[in-house]
N, C-alpha and C. Protein backbone atom coordinates (compact mmCIF):
# COMPACT_ATOMS: atom_id res chain seq x y z
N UNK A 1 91.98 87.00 106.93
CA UNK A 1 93.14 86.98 106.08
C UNK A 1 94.25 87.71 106.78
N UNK A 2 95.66 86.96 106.82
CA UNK A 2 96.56 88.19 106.71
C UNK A 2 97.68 88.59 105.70
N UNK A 3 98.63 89.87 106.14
CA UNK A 3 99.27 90.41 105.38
C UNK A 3 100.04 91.24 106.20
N UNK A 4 100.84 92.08 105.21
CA UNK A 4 101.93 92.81 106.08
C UNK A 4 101.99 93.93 106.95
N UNK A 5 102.20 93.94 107.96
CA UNK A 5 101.84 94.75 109.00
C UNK A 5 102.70 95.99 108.51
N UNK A 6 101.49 96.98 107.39
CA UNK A 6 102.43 98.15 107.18
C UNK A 6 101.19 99.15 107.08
N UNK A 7 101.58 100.60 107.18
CA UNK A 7 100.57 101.73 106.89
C UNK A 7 99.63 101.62 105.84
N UNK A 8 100.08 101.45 104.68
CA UNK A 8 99.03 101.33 103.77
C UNK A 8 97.73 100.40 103.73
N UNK A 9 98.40 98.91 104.07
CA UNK A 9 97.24 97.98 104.25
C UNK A 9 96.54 98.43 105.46
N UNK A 10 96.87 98.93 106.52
CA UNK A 10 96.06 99.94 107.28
C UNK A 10 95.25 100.48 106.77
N UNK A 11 95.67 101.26 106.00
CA UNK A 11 94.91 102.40 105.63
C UNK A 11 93.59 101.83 104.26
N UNK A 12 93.87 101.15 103.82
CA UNK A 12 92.85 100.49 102.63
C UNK A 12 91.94 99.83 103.60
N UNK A 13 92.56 98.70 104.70
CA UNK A 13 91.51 98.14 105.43
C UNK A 13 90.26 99.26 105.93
N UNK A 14 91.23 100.06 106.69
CA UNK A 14 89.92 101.28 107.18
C UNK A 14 88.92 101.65 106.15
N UNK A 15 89.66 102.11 105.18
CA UNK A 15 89.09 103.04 103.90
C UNK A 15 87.61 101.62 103.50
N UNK A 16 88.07 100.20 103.49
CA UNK A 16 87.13 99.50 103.07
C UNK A 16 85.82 98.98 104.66
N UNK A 17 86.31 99.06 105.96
CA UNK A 17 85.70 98.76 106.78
C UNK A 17 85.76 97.55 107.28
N UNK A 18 87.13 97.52 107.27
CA UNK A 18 87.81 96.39 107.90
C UNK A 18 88.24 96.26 108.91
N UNK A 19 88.20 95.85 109.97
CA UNK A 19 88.40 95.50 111.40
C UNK A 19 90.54 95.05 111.46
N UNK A 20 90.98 95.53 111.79
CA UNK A 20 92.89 94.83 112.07
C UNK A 20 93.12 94.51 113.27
N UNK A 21 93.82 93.64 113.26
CA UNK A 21 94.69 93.55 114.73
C UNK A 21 95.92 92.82 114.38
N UNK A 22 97.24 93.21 115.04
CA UNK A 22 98.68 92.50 114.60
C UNK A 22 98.51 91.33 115.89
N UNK A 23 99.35 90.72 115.03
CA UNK A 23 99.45 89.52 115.25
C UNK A 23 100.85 88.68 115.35
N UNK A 24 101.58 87.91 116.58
CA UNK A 24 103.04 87.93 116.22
C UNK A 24 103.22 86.44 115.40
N UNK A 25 104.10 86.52 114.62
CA UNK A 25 104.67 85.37 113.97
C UNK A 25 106.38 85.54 113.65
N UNK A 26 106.79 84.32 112.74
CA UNK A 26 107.84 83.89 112.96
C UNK A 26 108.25 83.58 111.40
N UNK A 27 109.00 84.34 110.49
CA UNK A 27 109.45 83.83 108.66
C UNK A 27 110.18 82.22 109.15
N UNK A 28 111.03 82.53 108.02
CA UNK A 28 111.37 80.90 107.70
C UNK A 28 112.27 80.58 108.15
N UNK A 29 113.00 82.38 108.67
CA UNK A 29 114.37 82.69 109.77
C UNK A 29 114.50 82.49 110.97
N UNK A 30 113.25 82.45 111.54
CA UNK A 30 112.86 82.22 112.80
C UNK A 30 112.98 83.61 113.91
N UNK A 31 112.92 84.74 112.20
CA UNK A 31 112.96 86.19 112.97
C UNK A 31 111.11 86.28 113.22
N UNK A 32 111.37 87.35 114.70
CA UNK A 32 110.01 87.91 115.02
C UNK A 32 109.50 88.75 114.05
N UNK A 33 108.08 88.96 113.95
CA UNK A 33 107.86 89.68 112.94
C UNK A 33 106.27 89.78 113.70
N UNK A 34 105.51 90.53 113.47
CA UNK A 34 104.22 90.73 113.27
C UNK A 34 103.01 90.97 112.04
N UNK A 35 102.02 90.53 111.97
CA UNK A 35 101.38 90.06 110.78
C UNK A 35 100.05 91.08 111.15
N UNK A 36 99.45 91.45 109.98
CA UNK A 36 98.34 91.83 110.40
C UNK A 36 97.25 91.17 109.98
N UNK A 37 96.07 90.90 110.81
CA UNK A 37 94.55 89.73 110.89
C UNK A 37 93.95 90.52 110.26
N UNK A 38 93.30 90.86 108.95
CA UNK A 38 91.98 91.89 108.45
C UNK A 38 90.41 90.82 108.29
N UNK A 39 90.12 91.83 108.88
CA UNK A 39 88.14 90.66 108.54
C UNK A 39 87.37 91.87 108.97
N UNK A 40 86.16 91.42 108.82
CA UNK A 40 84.82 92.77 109.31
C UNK A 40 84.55 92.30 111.11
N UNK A 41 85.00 91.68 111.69
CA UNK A 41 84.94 91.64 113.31
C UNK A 41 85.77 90.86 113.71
N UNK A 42 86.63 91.09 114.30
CA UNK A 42 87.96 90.56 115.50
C UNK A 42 87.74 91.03 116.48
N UNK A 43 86.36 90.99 117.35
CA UNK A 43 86.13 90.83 118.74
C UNK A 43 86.91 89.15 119.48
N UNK A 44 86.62 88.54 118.34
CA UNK A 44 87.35 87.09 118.79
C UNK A 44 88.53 87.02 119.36
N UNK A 45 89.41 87.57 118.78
CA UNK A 45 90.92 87.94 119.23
C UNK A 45 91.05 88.78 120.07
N UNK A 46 90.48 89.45 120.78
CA UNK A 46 91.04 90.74 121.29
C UNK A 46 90.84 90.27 122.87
């Protein structure tokens, strides 16, 4: 799943044992932005 690359969802992912990694993407503006990936293993991505 993702969501917004901010401290808190950080911090809940850890708190639950969740694996993150950011991720870059693009809104509807075609501004840069980064996303964050949460799951229990993102060896895949890295």
């Amino acid at each position: 799943m993702t969501y917004d690359n901010a401290n808190g969802i950080h911090e809940l992912a850890d708190k639950y044992g969740f694996d993150t990694h950011p991720i870059a993407m693009k809104n509807t503006h075609h501004t840069k932005m980064t996303e964050l990936l949460i799951g229990r293993n993102l060896d895949w991505v890295r």
